[in-house]
N, C-alpha and C. Protein backbone atom coordinates (compact mmCIF):
# COMPACT_ATOMS: atom_id res chain seq x y z
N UNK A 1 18.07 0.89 9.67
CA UNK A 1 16.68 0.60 10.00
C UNK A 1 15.97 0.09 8.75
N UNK A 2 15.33 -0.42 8.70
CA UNK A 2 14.26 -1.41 7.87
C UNK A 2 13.09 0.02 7.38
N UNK A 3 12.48 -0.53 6.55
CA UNK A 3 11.54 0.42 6.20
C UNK A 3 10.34 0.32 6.71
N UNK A 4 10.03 -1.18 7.23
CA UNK A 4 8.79 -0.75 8.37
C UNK A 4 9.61 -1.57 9.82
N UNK A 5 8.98 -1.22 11.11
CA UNK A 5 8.73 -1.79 12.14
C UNK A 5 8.48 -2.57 11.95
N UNK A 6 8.80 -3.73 13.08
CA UNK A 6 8.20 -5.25 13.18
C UNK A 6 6.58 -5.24 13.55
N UNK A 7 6.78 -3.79 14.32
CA UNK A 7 5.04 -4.45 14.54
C UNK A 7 4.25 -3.59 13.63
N UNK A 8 4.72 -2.69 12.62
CA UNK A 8 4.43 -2.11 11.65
C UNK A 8 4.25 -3.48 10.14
N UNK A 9 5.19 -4.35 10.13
CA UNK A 9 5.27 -5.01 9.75
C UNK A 9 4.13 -6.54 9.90
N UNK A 10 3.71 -6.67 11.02
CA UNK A 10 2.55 -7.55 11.63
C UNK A 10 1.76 -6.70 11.39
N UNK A 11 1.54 -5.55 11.43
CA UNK A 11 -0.15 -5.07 10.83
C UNK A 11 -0.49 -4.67 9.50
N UNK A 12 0.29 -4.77 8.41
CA UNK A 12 0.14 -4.84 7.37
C UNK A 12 -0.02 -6.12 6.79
N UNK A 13 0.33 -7.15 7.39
CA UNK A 13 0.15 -8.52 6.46
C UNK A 13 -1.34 -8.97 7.32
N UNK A 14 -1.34 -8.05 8.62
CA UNK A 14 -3.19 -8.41 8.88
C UNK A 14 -4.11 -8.03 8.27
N UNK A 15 -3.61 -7.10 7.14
CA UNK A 15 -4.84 -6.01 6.92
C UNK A 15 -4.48 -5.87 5.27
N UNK A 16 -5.37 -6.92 4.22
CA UNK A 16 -5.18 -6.65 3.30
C UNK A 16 -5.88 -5.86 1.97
N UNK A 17 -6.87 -4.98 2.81
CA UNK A 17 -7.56 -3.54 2.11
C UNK A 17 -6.29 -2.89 2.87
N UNK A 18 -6.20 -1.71 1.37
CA UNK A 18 -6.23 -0.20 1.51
C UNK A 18 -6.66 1.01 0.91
N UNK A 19 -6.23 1.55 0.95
CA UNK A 19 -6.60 2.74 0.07
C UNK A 19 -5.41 3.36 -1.24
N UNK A 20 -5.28 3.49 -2.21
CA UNK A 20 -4.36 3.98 -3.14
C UNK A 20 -4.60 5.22 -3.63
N UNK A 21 -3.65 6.33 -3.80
CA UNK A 21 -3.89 7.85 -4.20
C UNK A 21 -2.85 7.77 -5.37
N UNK A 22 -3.67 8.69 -6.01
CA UNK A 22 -2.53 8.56 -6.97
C UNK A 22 -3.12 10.67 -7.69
N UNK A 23 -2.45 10.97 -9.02
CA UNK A 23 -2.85 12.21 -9.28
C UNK A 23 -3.14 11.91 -10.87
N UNK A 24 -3.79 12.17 -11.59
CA UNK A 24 -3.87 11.75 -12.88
C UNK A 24 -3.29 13.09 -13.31
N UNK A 25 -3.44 12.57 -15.00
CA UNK A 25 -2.63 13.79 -15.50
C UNK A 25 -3.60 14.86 -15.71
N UNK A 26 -4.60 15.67 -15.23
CA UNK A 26 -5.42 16.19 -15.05
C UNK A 26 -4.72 17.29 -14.10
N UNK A 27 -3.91 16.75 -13.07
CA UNK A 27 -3.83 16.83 -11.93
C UNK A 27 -4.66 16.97 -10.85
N UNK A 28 -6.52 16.16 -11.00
CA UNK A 28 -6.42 15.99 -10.46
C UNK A 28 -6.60 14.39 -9.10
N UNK A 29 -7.20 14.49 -7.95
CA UNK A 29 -6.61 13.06 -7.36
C UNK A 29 -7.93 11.97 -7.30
N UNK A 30 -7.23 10.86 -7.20
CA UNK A 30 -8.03 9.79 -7.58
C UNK A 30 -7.41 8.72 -6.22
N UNK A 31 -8.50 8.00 -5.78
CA UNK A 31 -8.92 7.31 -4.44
C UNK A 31 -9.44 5.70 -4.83
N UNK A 32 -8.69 4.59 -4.59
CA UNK A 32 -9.40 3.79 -5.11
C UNK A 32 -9.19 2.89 -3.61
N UNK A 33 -10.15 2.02 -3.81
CA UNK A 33 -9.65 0.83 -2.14
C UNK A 33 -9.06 -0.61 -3.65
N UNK A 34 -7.77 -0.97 -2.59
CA UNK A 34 -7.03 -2.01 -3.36
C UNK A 34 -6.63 -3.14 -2.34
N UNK A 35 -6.46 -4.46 -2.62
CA UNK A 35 -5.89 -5.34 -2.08
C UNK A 35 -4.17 -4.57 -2.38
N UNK A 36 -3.61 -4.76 -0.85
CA UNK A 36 -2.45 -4.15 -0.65
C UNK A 36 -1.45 -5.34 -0.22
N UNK A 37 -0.11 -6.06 -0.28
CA UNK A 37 0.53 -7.17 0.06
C UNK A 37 1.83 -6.52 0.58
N UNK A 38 2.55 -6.70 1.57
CA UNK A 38 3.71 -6.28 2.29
C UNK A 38 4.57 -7.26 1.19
N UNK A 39 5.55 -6.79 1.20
CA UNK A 39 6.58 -8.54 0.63
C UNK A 39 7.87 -7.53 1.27
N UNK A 40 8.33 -8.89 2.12
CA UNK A 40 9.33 -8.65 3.17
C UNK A 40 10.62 -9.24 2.35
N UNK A 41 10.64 -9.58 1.51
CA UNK A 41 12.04 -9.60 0.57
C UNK A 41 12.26 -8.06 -0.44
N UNK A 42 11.43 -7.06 -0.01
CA UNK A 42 12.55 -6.18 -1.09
C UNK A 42 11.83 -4.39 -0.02
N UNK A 43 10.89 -4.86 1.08
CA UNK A 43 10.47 -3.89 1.52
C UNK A 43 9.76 -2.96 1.31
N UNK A 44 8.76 -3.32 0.40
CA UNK A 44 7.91 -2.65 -0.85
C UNK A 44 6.14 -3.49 -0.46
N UNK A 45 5.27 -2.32 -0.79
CA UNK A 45 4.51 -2.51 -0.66
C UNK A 45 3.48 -2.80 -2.43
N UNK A 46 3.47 -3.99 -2.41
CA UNK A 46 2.36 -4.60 -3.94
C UNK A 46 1.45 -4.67 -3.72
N UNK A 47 0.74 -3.63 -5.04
CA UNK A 47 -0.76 -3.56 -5.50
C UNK A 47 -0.93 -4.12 -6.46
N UNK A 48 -1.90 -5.38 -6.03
CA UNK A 48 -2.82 -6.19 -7.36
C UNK A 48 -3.74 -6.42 -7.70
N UNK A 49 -4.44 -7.10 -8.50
CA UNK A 49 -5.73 -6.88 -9.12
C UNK A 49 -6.06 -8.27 -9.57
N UNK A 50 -7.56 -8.72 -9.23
CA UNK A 50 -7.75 -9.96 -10.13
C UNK A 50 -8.37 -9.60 -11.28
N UNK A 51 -8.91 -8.16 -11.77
CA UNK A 51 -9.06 -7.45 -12.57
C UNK A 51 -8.28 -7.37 -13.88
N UNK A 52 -8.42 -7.09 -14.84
CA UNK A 52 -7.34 -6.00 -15.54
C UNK A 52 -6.77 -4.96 -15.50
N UNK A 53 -5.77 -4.92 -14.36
CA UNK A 53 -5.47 -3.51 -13.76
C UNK A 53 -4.93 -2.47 -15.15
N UNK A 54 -3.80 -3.34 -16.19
CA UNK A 54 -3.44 -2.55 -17.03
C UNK A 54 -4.09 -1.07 -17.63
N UNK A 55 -6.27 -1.80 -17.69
CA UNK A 55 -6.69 -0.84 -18.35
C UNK A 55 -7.35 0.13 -17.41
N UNK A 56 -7.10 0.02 -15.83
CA UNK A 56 -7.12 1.08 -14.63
C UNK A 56 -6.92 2.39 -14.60
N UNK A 57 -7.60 3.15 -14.42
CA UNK A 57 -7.16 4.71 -13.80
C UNK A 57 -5.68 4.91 -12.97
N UNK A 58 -5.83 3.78 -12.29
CA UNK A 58 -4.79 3.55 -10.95
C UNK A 58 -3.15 3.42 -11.94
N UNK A 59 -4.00 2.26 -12.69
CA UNK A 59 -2.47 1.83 -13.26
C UNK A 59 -1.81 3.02 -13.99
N UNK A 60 -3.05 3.33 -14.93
CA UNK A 60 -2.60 4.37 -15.67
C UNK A 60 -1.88 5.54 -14.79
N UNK A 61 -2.39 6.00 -13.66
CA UNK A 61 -1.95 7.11 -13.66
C UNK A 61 -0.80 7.09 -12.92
N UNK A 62 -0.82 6.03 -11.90
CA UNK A 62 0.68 5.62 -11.52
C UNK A 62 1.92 5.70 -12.42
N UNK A 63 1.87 5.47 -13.02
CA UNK A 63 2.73 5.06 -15.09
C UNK A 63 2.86 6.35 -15.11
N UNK A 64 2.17 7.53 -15.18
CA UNK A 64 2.17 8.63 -15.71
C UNK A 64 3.13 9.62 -15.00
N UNK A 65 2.90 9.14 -13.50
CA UNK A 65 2.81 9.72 -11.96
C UNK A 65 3.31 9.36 -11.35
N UNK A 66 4.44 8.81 -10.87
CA UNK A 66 4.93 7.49 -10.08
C UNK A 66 4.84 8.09 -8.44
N UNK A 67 4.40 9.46 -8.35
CA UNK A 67 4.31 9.92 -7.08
C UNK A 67 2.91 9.56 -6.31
N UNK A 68 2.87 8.28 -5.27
CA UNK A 68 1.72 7.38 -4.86
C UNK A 68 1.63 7.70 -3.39
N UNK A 69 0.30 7.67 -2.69
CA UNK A 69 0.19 7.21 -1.09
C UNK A 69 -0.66 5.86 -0.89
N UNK A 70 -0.48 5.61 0.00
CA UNK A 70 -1.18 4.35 0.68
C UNK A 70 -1.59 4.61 1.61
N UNK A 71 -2.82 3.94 1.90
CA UNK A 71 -3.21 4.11 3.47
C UNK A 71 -3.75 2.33 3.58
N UNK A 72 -3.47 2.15 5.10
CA UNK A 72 -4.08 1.26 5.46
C UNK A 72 -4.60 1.18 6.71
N UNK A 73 -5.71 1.09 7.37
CA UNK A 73 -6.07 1.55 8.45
C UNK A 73 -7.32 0.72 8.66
N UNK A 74 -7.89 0.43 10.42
CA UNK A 74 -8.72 0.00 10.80
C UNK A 74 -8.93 1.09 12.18
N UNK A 75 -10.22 0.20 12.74
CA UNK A 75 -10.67 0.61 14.22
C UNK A 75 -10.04 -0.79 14.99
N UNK A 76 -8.88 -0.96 16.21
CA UNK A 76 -8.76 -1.56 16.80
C UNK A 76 -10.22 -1.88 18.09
N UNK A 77 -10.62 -0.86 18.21
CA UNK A 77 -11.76 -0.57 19.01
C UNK A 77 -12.99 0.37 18.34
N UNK A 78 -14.04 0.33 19.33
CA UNK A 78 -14.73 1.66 18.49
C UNK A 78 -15.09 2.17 20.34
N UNK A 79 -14.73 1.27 21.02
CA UNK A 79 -15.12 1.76 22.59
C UNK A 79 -14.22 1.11 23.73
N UNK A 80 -13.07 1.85 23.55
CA UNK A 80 -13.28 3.45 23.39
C UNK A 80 -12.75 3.19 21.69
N UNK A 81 -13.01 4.56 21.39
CA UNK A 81 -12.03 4.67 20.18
C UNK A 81 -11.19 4.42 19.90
N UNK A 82 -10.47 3.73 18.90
CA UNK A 82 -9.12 3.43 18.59
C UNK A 82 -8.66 3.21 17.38
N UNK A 83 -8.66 4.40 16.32
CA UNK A 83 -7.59 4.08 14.85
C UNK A 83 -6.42 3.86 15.04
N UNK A 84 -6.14 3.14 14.30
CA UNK A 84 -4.67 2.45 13.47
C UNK A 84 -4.46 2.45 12.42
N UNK A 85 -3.44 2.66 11.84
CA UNK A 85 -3.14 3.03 10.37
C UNK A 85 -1.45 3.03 10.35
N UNK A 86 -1.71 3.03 8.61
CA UNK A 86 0.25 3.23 8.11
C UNK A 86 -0.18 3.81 6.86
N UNK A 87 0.16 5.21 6.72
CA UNK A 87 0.41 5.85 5.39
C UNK A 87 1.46 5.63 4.67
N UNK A 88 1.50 5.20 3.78
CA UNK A 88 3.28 5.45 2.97
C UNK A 88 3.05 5.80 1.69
N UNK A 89 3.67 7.15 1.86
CA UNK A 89 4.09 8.09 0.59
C UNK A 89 5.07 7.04 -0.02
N UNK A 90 5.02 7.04 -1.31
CA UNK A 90 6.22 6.74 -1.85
C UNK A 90 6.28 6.69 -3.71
N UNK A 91 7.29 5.67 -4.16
CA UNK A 91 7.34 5.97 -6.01
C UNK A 91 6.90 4.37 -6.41
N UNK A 92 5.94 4.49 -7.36
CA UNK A 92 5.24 3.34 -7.92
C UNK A 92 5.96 2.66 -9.03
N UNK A 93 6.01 1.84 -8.78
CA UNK A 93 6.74 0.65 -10.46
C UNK A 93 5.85 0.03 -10.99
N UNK A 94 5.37 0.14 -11.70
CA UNK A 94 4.57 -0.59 -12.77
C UNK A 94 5.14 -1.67 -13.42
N UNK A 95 4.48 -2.92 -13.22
CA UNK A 95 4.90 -4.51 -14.01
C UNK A 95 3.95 -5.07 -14.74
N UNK A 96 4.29 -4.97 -16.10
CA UNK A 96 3.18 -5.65 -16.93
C UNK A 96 3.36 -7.00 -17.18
N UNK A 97 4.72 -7.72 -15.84
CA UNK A 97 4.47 -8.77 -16.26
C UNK A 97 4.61 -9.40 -14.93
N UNK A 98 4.17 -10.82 -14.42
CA UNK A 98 4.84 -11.64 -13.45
C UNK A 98 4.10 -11.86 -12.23
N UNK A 99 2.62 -10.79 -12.07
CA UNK A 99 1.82 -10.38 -11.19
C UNK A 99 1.17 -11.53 -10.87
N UNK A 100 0.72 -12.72 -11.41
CA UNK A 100 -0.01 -14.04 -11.05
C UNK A 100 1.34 -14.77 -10.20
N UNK A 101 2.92 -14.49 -10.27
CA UNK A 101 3.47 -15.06 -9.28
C UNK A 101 3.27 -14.71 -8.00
N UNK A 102 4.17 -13.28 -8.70
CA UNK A 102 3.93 -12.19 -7.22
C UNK A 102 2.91 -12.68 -6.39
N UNK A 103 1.98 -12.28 -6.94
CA UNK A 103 0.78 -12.84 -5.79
C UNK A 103 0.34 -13.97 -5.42
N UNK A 104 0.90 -15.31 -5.70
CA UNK A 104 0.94 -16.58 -5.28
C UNK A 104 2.14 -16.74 -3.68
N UNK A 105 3.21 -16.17 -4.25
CA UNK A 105 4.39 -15.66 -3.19
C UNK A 105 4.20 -14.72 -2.26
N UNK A 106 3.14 -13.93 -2.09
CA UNK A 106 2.61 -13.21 -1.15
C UNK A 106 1.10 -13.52 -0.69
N UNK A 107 1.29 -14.71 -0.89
CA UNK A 107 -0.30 -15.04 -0.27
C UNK A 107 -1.40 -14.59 -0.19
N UNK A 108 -1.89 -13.83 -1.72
CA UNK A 108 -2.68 -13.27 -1.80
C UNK A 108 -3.86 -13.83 -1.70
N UNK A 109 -5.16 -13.58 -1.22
CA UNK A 109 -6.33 -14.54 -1.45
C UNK A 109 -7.36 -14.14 -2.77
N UNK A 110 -6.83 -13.78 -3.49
CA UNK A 110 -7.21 -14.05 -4.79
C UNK A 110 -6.17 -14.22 -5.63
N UNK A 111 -6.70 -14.55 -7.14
CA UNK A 111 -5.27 -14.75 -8.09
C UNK A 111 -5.13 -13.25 -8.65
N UNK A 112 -3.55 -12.91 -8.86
CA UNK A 112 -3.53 -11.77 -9.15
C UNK A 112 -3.27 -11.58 -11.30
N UNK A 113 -3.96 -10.25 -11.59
CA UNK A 113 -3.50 -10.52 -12.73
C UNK A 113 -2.11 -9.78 -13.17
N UNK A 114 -1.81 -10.07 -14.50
CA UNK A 114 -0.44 -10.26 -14.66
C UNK A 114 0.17 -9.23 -14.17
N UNK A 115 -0.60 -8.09 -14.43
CA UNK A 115 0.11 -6.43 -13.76
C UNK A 115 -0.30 -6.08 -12.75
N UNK A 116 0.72 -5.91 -11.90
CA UNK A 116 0.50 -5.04 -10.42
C UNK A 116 1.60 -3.81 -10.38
N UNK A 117 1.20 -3.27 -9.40
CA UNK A 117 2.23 -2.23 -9.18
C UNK A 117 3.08 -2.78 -8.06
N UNK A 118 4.60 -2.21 -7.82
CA UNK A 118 5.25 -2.09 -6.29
C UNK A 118 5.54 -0.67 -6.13
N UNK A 119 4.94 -0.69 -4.64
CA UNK A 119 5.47 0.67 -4.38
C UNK A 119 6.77 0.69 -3.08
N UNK A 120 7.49 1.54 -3.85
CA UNK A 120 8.88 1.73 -2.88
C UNK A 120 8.55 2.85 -1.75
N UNK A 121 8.72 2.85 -0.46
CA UNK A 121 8.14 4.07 0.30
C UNK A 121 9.41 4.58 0.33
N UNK A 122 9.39 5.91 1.05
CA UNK A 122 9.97 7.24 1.09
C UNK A 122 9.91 7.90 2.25
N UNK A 123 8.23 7.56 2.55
CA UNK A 123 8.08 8.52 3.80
C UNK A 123 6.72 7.49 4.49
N UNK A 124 6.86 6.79 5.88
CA UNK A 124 5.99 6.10 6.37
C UNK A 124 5.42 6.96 7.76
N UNK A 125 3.68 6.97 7.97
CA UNK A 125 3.09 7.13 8.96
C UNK A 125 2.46 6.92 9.52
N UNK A 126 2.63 6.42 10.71
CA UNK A 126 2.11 5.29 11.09
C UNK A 126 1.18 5.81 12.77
N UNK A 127 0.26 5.38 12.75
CA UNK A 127 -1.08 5.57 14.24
C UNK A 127 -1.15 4.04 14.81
N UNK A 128 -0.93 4.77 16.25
CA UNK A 128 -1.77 3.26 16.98
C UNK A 128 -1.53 2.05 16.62
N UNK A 129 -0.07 1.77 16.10
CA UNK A 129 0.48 0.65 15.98
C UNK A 129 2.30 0.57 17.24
N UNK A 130 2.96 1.82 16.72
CA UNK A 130 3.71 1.78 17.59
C UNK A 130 3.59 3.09 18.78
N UNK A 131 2.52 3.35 18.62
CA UNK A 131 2.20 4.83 19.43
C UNK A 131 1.06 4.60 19.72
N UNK A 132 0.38 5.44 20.06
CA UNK A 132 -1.29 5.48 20.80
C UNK A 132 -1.91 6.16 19.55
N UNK A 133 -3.14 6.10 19.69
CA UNK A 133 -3.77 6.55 18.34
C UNK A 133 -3.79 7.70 18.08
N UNK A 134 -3.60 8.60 18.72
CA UNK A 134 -3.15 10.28 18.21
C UNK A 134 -1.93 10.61 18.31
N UNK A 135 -0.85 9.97 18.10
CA UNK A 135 0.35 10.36 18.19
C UNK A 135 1.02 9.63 17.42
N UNK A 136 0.89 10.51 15.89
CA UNK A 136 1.60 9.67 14.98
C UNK A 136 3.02 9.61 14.75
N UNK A 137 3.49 8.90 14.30
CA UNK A 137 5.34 8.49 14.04
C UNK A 137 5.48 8.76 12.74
N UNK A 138 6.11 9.74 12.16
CA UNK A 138 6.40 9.43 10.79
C UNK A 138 8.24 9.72 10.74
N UNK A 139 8.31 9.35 9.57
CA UNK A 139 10.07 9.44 9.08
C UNK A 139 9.83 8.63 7.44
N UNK A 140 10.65 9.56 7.42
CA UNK A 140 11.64 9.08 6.13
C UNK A 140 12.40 7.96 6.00
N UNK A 141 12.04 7.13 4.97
CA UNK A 141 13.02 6.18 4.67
C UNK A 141 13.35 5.31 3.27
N UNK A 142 13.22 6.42 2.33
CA UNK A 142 13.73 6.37 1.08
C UNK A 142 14.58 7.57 0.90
């Protein structure tokens, strides 16, 4: 099995906010909203920045921490109700270099700067994409 669904896979390249968790060395947690990019050649989810991510909380503490979540989520509806989302736990890689490709090759709509993160998932959970909106799917797959 692949690490996302196909139609897990179509709602992440619709939806390019998310949310990034990370734990500083404090221990404790930190919440940022990030442009998020699927890239379907290695099954990993890239975080970039037109920023200077290097000198980031995020970056930093990822680097420190490589233990990351993601969220990405909307309202398909609001009437009736309807969330959708994909959490993925997983381990962060930090690249201080190559990030203005990366994100040319993933169609980012901004330019990215040189450092982004990839995150490898582990554990995906997913609402109201392949289930109904309260009946979430999760599994392992790192």
């Amino acid at each position: 099995m692949s690490t996302f669904t196909s139609t897990e896979v179509e709602y992440l390249t619709s939806q390019p906010l998310g949310r990034f968790a990370t734990v500083g060395t404090d221990g404790r947690p930190h919440v940022m909203p990030v442009g998020v990019f699927y890239d379907p050649g290695t099954g990993t989810l890239v975080i970039g920045s037109a920023a200077t991510m290097v000198k980031s909380k995020k970056f930093r503490d990822a680097r420190a921490n490589p233990d990351v979540a993601v969220v990405v989520d909307d309202l398909a509806s609001v009437n009736p109700w309807t969330p959708r989302g994909i959490e993925v736990r997983g381990r962060a890689e930090a690249h201080l270099s190559g990030g203005a490709e990366v994100g040319r090759q993933l169609g980012a709509g901004f330019p990215f700067d040189e450092v982004y993160l990839r995150i490898h998932p582990r554990r995906v959970v997913s609402w109201g994409i392949d289930t109904n909106s309260y009946t979430p799917a999760a599994r392992d797959v790192g």
